[in-house]
Protein backbone atom coordinates (compact mmCIF):
# COMPACT_ATOMS: atom_id res chain seq x y z
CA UNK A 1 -3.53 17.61 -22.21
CA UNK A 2 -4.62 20.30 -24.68
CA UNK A 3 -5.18 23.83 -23.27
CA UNK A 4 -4.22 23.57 -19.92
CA UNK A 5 -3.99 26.14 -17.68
CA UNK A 6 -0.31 28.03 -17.50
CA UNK A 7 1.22 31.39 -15.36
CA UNK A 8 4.67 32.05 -16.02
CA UNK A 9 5.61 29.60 -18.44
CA UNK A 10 4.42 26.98 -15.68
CA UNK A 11 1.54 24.77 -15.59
CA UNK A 12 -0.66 24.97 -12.26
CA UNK A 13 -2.71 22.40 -10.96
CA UNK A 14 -0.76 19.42 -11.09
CA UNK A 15 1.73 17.72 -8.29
CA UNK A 16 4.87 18.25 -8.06
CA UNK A 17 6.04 14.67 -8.06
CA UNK A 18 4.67 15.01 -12.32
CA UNK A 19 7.16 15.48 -14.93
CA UNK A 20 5.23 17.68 -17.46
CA UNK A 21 6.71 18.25 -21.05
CA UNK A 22 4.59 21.51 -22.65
CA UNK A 23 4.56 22.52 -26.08
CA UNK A 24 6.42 25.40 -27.59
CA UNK A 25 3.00 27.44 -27.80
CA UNK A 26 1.55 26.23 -24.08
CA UNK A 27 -1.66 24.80 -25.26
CA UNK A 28 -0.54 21.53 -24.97
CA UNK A 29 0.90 19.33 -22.79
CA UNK A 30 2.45 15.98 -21.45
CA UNK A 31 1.84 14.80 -18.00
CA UNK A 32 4.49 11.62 -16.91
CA UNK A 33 3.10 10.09 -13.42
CA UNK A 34 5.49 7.59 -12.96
CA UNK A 35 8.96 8.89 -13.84
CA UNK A 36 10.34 4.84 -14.42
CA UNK A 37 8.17 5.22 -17.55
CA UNK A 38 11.26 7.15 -19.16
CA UNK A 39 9.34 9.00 -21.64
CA UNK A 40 10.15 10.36 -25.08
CA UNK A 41 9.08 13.50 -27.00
CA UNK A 42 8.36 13.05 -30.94
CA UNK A 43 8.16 16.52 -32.51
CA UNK A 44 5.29 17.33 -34.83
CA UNK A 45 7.09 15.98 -38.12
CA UNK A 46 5.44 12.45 -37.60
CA UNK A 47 1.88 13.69 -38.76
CA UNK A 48 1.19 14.58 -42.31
CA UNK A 49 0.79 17.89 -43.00
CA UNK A 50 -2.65 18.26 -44.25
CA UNK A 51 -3.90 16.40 -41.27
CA UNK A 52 -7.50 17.74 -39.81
CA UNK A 53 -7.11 19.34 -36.75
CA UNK A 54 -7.92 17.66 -33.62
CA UNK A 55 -9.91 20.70 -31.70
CA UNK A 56 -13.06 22.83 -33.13
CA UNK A 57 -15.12 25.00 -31.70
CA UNK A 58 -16.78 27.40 -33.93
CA UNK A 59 -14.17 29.36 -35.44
CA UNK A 60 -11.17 27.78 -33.27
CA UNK A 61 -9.14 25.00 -34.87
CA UNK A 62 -5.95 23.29 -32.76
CA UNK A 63 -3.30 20.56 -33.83
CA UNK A 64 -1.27 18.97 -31.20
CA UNK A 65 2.62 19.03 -31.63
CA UNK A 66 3.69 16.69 -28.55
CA UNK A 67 3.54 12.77 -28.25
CA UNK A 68 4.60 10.38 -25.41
CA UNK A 69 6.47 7.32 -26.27
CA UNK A 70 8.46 4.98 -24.19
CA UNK A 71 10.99 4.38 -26.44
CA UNK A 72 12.61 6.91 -28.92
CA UNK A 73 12.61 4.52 -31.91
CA UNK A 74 9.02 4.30 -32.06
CA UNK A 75 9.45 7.91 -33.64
CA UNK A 76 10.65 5.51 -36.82
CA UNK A 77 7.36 3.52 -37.48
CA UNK A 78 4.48 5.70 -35.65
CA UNK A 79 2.24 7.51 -37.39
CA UNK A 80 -1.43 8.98 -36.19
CA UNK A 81 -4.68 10.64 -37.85
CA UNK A 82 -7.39 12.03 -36.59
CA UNK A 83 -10.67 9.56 -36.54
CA UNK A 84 -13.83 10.57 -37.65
CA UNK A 85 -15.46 9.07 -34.69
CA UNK A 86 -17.50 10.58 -32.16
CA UNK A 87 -16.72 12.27 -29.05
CA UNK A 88 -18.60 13.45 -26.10
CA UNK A 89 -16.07 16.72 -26.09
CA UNK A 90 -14.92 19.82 -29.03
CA UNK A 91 -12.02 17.50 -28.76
CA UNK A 92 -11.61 14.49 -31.68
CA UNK A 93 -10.03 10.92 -31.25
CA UNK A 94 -6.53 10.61 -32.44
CA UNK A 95 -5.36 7.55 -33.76
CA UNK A 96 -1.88 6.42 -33.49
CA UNK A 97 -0.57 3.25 -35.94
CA UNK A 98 2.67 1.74 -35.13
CA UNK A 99 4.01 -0.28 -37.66
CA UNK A 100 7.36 -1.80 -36.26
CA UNK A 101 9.32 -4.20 -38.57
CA UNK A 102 9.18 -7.15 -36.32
CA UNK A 103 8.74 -10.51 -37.62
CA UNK A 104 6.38 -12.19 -34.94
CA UNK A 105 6.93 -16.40 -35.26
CA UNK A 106 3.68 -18.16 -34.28
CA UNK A 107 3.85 -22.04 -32.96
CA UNK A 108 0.76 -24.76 -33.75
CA UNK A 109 -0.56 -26.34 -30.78
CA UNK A 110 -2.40 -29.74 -31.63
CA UNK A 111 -6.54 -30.08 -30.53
CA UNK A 112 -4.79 -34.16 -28.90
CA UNK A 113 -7.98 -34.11 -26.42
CA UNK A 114 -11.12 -34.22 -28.91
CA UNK A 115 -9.66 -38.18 -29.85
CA UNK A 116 -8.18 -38.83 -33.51
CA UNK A 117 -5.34 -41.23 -31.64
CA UNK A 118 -6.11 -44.60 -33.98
CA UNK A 119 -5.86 -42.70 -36.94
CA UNK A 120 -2.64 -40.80 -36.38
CA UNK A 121 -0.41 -44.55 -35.66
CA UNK A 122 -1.96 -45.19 -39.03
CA UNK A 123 -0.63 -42.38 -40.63
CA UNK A 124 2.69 -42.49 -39.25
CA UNK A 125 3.04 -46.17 -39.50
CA UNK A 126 4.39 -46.06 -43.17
CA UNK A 127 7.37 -43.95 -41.86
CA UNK A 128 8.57 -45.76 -38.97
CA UNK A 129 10.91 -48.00 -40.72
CA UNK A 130 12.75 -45.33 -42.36
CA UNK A 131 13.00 -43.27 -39.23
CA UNK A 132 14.63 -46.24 -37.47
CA UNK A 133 17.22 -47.45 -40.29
CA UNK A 134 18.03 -43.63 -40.08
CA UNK A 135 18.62 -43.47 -36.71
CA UNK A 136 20.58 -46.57 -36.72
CA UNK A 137 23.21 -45.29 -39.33
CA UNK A 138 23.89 -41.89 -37.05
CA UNK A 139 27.10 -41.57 -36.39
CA UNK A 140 27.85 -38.35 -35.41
CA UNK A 141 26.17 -35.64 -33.22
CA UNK A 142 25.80 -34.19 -36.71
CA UNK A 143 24.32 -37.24 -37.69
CA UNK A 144 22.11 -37.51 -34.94
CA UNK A 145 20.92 -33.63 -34.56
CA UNK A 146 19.05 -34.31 -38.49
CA UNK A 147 17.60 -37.82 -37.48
CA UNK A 148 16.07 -35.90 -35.12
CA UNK A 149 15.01 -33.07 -36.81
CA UNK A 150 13.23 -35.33 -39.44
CA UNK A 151 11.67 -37.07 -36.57
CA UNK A 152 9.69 -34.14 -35.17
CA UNK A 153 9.05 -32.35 -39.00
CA UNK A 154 7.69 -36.54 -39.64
CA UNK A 155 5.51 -35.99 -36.01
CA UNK A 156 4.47 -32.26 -36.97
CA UNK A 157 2.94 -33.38 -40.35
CA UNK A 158 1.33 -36.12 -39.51
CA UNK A 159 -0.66 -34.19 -36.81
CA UNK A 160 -1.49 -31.45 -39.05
CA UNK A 161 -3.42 -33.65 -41.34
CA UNK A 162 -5.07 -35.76 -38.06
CA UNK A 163 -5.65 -33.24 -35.39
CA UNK A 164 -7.34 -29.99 -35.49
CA UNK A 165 -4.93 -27.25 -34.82
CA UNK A 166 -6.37 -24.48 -31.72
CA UNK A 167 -6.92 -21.02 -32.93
CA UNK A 168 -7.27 -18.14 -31.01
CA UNK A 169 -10.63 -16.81 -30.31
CA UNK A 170 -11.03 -13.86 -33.27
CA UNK A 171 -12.17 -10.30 -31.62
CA UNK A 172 -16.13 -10.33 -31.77
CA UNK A 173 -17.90 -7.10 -32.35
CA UNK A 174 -19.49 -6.60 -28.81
CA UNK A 175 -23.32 -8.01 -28.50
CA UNK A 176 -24.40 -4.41 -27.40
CA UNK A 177 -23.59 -2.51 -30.55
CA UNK A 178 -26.61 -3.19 -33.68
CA UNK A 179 -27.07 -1.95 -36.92
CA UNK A 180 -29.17 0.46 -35.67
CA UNK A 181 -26.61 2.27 -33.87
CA UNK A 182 -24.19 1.74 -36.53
CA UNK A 183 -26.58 3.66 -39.16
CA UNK A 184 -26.82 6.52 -36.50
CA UNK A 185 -22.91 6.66 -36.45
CA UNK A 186 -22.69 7.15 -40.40
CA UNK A 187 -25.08 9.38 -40.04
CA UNK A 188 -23.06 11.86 -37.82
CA UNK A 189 -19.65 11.45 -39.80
CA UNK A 190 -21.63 11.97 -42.79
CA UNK A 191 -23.16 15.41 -41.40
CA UNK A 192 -19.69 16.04 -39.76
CA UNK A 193 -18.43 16.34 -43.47
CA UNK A 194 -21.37 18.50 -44.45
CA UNK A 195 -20.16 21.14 -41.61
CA UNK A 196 -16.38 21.62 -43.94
CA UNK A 197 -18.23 21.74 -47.45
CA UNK A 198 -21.08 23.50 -46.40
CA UNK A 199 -21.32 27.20 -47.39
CA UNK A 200 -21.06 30.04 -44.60
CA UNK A 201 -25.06 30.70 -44.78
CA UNK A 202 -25.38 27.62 -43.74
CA UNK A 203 -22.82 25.98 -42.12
CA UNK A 204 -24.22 26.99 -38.40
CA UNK A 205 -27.75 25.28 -39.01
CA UNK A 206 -26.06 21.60 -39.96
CA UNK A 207 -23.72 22.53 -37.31
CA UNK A 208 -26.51 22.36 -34.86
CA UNK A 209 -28.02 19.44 -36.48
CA UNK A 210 -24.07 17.47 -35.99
CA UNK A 211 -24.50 18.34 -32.22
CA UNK A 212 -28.01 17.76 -31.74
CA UNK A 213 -27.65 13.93 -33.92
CA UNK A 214 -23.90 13.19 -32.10
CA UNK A 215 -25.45 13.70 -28.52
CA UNK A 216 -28.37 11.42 -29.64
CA UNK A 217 -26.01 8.85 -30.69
CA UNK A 218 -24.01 9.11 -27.80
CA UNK A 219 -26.79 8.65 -25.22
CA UNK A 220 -27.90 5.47 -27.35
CA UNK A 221 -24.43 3.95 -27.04
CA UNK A 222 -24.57 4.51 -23.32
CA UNK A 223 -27.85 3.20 -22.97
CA UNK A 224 -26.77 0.38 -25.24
CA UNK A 225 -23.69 -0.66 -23.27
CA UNK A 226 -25.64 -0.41 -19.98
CA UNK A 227 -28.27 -3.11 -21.20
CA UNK A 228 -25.68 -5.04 -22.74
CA UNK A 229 -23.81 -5.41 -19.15
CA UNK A 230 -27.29 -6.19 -17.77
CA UNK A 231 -27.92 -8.87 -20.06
CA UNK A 232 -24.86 -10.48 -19.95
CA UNK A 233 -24.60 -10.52 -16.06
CA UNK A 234 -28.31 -12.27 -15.80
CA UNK A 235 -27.69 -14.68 -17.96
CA UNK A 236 -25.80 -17.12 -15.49
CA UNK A 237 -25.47 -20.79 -15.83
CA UNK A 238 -22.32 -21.33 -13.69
CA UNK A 239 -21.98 -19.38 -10.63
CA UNK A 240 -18.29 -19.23 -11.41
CA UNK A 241 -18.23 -19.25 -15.34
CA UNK A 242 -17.47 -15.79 -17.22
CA UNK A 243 -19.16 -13.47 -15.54
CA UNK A 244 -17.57 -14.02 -11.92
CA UNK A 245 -13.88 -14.13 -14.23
CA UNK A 246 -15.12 -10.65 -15.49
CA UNK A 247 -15.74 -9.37 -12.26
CA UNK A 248 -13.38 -10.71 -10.18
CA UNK A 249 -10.60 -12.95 -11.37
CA UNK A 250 -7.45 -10.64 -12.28
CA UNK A 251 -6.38 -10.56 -15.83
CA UNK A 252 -2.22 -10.96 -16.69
CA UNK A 253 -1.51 -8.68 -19.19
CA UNK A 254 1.32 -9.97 -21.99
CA UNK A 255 4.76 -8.38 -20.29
CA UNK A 256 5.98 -4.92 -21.83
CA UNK A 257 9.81 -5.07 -21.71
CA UNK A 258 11.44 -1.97 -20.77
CA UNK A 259 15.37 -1.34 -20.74
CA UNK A 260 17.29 -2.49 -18.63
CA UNK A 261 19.44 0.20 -16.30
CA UNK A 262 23.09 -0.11 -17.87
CA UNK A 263 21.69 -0.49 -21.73
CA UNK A 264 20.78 2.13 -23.78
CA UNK A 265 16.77 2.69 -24.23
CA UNK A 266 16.81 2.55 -28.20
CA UNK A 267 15.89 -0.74 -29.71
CA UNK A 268 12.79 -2.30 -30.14
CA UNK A 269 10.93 -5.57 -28.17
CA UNK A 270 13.13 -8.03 -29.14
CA UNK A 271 16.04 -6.18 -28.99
CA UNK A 272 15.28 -5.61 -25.29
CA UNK A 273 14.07 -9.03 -24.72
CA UNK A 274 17.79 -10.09 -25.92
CA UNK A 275 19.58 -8.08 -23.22
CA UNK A 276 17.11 -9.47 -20.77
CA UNK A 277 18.30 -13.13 -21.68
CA UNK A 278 21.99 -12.32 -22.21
CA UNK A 279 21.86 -11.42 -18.46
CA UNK A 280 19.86 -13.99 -16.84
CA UNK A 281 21.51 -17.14 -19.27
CA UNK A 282 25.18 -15.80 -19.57
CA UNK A 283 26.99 -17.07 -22.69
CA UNK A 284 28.42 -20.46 -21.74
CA UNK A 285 32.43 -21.48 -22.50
CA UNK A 286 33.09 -23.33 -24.82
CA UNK A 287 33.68 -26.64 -24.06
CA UNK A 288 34.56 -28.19 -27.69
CA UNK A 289 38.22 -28.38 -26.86
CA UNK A 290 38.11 -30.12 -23.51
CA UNK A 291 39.46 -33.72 -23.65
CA UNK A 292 36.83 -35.57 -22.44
CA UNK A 293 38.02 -38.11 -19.38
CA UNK A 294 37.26 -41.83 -20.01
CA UNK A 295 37.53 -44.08 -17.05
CA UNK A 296 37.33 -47.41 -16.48
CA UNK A 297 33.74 -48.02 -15.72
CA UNK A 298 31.77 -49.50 -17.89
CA UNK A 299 29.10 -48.43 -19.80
CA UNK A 300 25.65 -47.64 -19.25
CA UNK A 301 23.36 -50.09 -20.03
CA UNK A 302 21.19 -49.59 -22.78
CA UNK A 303 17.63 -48.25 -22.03
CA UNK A 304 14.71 -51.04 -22.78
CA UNK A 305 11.05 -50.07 -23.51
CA UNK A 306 9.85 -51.18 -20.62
CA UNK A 307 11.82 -48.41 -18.48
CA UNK A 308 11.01 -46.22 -21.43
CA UNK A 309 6.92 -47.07 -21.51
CA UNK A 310 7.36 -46.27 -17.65
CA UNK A 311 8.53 -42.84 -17.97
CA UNK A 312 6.41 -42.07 -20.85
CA UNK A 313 3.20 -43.28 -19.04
CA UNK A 314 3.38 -40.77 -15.68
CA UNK A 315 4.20 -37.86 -18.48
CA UNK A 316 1.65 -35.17 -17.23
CA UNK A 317 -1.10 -34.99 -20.46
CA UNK A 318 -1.93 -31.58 -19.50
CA UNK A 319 1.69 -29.50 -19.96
CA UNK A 320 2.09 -27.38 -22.34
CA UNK A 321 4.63 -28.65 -25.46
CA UNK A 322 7.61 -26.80 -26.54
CA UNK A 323 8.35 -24.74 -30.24
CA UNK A 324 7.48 -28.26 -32.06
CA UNK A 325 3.88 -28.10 -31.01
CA UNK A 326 3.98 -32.10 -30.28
CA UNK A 327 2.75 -32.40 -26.71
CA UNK A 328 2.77 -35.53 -23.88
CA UNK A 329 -0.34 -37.29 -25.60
CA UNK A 330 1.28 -37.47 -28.49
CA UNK A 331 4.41 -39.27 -27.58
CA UNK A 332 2.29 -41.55 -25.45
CA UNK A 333 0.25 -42.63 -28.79
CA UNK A 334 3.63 -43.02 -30.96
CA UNK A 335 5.29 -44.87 -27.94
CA UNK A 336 1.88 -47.32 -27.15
CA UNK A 337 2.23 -47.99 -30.99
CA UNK A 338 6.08 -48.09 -32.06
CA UNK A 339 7.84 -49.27 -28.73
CA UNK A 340 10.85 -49.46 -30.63
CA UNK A 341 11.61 -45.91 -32.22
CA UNK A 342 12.16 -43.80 -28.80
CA UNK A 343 14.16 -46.64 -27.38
CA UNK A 344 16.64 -46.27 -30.85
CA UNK A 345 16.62 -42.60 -30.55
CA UNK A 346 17.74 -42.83 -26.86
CA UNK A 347 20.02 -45.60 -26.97
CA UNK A 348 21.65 -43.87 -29.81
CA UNK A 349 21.93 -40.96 -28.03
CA UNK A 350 23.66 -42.45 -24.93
CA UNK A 351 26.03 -44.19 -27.30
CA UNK A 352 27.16 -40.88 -29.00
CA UNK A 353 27.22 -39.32 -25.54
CA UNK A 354 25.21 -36.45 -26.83
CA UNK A 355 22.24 -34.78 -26.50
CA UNK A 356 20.55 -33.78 -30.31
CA UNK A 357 20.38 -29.45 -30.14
CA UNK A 358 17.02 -29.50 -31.46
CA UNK A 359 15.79 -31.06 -28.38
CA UNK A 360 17.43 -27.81 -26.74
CA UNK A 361 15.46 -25.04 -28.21
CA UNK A 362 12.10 -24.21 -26.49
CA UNK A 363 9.99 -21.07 -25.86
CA UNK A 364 10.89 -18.74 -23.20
CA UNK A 365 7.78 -16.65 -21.92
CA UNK A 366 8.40 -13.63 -19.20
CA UNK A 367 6.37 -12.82 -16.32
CA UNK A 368 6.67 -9.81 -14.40
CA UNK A 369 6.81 -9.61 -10.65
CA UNK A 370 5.89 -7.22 -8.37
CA UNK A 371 7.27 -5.01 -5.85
CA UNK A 372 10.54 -4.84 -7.81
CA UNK A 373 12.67 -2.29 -10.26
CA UNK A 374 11.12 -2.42 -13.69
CA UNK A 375 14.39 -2.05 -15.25
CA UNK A 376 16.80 -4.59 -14.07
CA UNK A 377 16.56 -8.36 -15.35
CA UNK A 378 15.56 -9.84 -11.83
CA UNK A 379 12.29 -8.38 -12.27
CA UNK A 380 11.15 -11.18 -14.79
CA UNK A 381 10.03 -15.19 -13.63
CA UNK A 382 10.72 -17.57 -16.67
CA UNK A 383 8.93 -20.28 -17.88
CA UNK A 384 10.82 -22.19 -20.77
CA UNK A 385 8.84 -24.81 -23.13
CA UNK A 386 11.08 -27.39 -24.36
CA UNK A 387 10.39 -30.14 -26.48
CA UNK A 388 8.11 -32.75 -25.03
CA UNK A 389 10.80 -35.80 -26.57
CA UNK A 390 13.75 -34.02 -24.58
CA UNK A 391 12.04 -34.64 -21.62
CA UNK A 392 11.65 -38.07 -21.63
CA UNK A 393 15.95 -39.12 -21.95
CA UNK A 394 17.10 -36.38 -18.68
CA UNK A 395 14.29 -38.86 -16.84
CA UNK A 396 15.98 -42.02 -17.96
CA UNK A 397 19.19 -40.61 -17.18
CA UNK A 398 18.34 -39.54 -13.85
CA UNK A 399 16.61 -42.65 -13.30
CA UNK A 400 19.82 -44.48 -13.98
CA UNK A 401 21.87 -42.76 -11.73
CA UNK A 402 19.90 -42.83 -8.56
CA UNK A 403 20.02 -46.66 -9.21
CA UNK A 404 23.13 -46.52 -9.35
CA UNK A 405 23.91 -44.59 -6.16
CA UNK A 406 21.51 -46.12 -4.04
CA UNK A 407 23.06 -50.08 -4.75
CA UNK A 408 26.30 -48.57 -3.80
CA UNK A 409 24.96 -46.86 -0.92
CA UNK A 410 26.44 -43.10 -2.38
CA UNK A 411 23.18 -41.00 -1.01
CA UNK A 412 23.85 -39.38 1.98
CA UNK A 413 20.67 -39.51 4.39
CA UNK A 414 20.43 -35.60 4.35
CA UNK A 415 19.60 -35.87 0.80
CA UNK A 416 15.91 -35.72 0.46
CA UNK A 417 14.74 -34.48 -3.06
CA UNK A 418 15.28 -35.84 -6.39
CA UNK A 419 14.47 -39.36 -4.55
CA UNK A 420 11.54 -41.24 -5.20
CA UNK A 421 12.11 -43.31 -1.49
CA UNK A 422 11.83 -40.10 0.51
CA UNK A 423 9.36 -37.55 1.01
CA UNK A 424 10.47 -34.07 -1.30
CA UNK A 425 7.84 -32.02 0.30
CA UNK A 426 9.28 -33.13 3.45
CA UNK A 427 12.64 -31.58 4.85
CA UNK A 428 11.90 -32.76 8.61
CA UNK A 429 14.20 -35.79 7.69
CA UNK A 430 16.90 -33.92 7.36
CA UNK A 431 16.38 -31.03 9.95
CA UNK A 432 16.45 -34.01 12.54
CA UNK A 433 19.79 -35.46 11.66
């Protein structure tokens, strides 16, 4: 707030629930609704010094010397100026930057829908001997963590040069703004410069002119956006296409991290987002020095393609892929083509009693829910994105072991999910025992 109302050092008018933050001088002002927001004051050093001022009227000039931040750190990498564009008040636009030094990683996600699937086997087909003498002279996890590595960078490449990669849709200028209005726009910043090199005889007449050409401009953008939203909401095909999503459907917002209670608030977004994990997936112990117990039971019999062409078919073609990019429709192709390389990989696997660590690492996205403290950890649902091949050897495993326990009779009859002979959506089975 600039120029807000004050008696005795006190600003009137406002609830009492508000935490307000005034200047030094009183004529301007912070207003926190929400005290969880946990705001932070950066003094007037973070504008340059021959900045314009923000407020005019006639002979009065103003500069702010308050910002609100929710972290301090942002004090490091913000910086603001004041725009040239129009405003329906004395009072200009103010344009904040923050430039954090945060490297943001982005991951390809393959177009596998649009068709393309008889020439990708050709592509990879020249590769599929190597990949298999490789896998067959792994002989340690080390081994058998690269093989498997050079298998998805093998995958990744050969998509890139088959399938179309998706792109996110690029910001459109909106269909109500024209060239016309864009003219009138230059037109006032133009004549808003005029006003500060002017001379004093005539400063007042362009003045004028500024106000009378910026209301002008301002009606026409009003008038513009109002047709705009006219046209767009006659112009229905589908009853439920993009107008009714406009409308009605709600919109998720990404998830701003704040800190957590017992950590300190400096830090930026990923440095928050680290906490946040370290809490929820606590720092395992470390098992590399445990004996491992051998028994007397055999070994697992090796996986064969046809249980592996069975768990690859019912993959879902719509999920989402991991980090890799390589989603279900692609591993169906490779497997409908090359029976034999996932059956090496897994059989390999279950011979070295391992599981490869690149299969391990997958995307974890945060959603926010509601109704809860916005700074403690059990605020956030996660969704994690592993790799689409890693997928595909917990099934076989899991499919091995209910075999096994149901020819020796080891499932209790309370035990209803995780079973493909029982109902999971169906707990009266075991309420009735």
């Amino acid at each position: 707030m600039q120029e807000p109302y004050s008696l005795s050092k006190k600003i009137q008018g406002l609830p009492q629930s508000w935490t307000v933050f005034p200047s030094k001088t009183n004529k301007a002002a912070i207003a926190v609704v929400n005290k969880s927001l946990k705001p932070a004051i950066i003094a007037r050093k973070t504008n340059s010094p021959d900045a314009p001022p923000t407020f005019e009227r006639n002979i009065f000039k103003g500069w702010p010397d308050l910002a609100k931040s929710a972290q301090d750190i942002i004090s490091k990498f913000a910086n603001w100026k004041v725009s040239d564009e129009p405003s329906l008040s004395d009072h200009k636009y103010i344009n904040v930057k923050i430039e954090p030094q945060i490297q943001n990683r982005t991951y390809n996600i393959f177009k596998t829908f649009y068709g393309n699937h008889r020439k990708f086997p050709n592509k990879l087909k020249p590769s599929i001997n190597l990949l298999l003498e490789e896998i067959r002279n792994s002989q340690t996890q080390d081994d058998i963590n690269r093989t498997t590595s050079h298998i998805q960078n093998k995958i990744i490449d050969d998509c890139k040069s088959i399938y179309k990669i998706k792109k996110k849709e690029v910001l459109r200028l909106p269909s109500w703004y024209t060239s016309k209005l864009k003219i009138e726009k230059n037109r006032v910043k133009e004549l808003r410069r005029r006003v500060h090199r002017a001379p004093q005889d005539q400063r007042r007449r362009i003045f004028l002119t500024l106000k009378k050409d910026q209301a002008l401009y301002m009606r026409h953008v009003i008038q513009a956006k109002n047709s705009g939203w006219r046209k767009f909401s006659r112009n229905v095909s589908n009853p439920f296409g993009k107008q009714y999503k406009a409308v009605f459907r709600k919109t998720i917002p990404p998830t701003h991290l704040i800190a957590l209670k017992n950590n300190t608030p400096t830090g930026d977004q990923l440095k928050i987002a680290e906490n946040i994990l370290e809490q929820m997936f606590p720092i395992p112990l470390d098992y590399a020095d445990l004996s491992s117990i051998r028994t007397n039971t055999p070994d697992d019999a090796p996986f064969t393609k046809e249980e592996i062409a069975i768990v690859i078919k019912k993959l879902h073609k719509g999920k989402a892929p991991g980090p890799d990019g390589i989603d279900n429709i692609i591993i169906q192709q490779i497997n409908e083509s090359f029976l034999f390389l996932f059956m090496e990989l897994f059989n390999k696997c279950l011979h070295l009693w391992t599981f490869p660590d690149p299969l391990k690492l997958g995307n974890i996205i945060l959603f926010k829910k509601e109704g809860k403290p916005e700074d403690e950890a059990s605020v956030y649902r996660l969704i994690s994105l592993l790799p689409t091949i890693g997928k595909d050897l917990p099934k076989l495993l899991t499919q091995g072991l209910n075999y096994h326990l149901l020819r020796l009779n080891k499932i209790i009859d309370n035990q209803y999910v995780f079973r493909d002979d029982v109902a999971s959506n169906s707990p009266s089975h075991s309420k009735n025992q």
